[in-house]
Protein backbone atom coordinates (compact mmCIF):
# COMPACT_ATOMS: atom_id res chain seq x y z
CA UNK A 1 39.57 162.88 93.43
CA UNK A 2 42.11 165.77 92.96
CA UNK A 3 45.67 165.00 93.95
CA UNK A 4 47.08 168.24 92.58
CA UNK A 5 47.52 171.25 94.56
CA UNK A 6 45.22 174.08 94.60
CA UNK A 7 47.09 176.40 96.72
CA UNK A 8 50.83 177.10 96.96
CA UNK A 9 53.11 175.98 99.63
CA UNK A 10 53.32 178.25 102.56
CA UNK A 11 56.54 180.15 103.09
CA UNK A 12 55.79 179.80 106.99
CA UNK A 13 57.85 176.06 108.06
CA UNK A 14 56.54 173.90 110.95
CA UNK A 15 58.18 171.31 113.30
CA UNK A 16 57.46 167.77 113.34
CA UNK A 17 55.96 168.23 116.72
CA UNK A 18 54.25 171.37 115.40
CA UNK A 19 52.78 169.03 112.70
CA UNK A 20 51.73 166.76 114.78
CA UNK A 21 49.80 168.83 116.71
CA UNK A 22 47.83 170.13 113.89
CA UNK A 23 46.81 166.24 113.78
CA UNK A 24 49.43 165.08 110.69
CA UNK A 25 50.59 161.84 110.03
CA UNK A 26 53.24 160.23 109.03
CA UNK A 27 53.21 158.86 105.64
CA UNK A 28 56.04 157.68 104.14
CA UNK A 29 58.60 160.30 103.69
CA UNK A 30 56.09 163.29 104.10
CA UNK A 31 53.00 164.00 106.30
CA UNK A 32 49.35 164.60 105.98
CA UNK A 33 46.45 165.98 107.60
CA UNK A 34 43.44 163.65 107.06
CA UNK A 35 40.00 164.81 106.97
CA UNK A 36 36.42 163.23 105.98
CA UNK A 37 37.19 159.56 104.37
CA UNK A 38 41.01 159.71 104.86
CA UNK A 39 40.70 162.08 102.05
CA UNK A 40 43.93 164.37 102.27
CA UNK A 41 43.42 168.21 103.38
CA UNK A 42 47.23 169.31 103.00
CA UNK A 43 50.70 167.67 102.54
CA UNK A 44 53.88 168.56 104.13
CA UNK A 45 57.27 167.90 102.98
CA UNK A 46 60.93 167.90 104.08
CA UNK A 47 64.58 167.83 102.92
CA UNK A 48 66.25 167.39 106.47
CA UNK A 49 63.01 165.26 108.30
CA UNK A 50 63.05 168.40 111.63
CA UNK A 51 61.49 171.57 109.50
CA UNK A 52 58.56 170.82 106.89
CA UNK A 53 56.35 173.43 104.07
CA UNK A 54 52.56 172.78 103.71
CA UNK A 55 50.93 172.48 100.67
CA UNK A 56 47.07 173.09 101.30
CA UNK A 57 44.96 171.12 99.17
CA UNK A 58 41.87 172.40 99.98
CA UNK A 59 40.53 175.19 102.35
CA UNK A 60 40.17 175.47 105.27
CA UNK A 61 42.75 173.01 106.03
CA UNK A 62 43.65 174.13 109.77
CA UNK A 63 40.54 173.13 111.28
């Protein structure tokens, strides 16, 4: 399994409750979006824990 990203991190920044409505989790000190398997679709980070980036790790990882 790949853990390195494929894409680069979106300049667009999302809320926590933004996140969360994309279906993200909280996973420690970042979030994920979980698809097939718990495999991991896309990983978003934070400095200040209110505005994250997304890192895609595959496509298609909005649906």
């Amino acid at each position: 399994m790949r853990k390195q990203p494929i894409y680069s991190t979106l300049k667009k920044r999302f809320t926590s409750e933004a996140l969360r409505g994309l279906r993200f989790v909280q996973d420690g000190s970042r979030m994920v979006k979980l698809g097939a398997c718990r495999r991991e679709r896309a990983v978003a980070t934070s400095m200040d824990g209110q505005w994250w980036r997304v890192t895609p790790l595959e496509r298609g990882w909005k649906s």
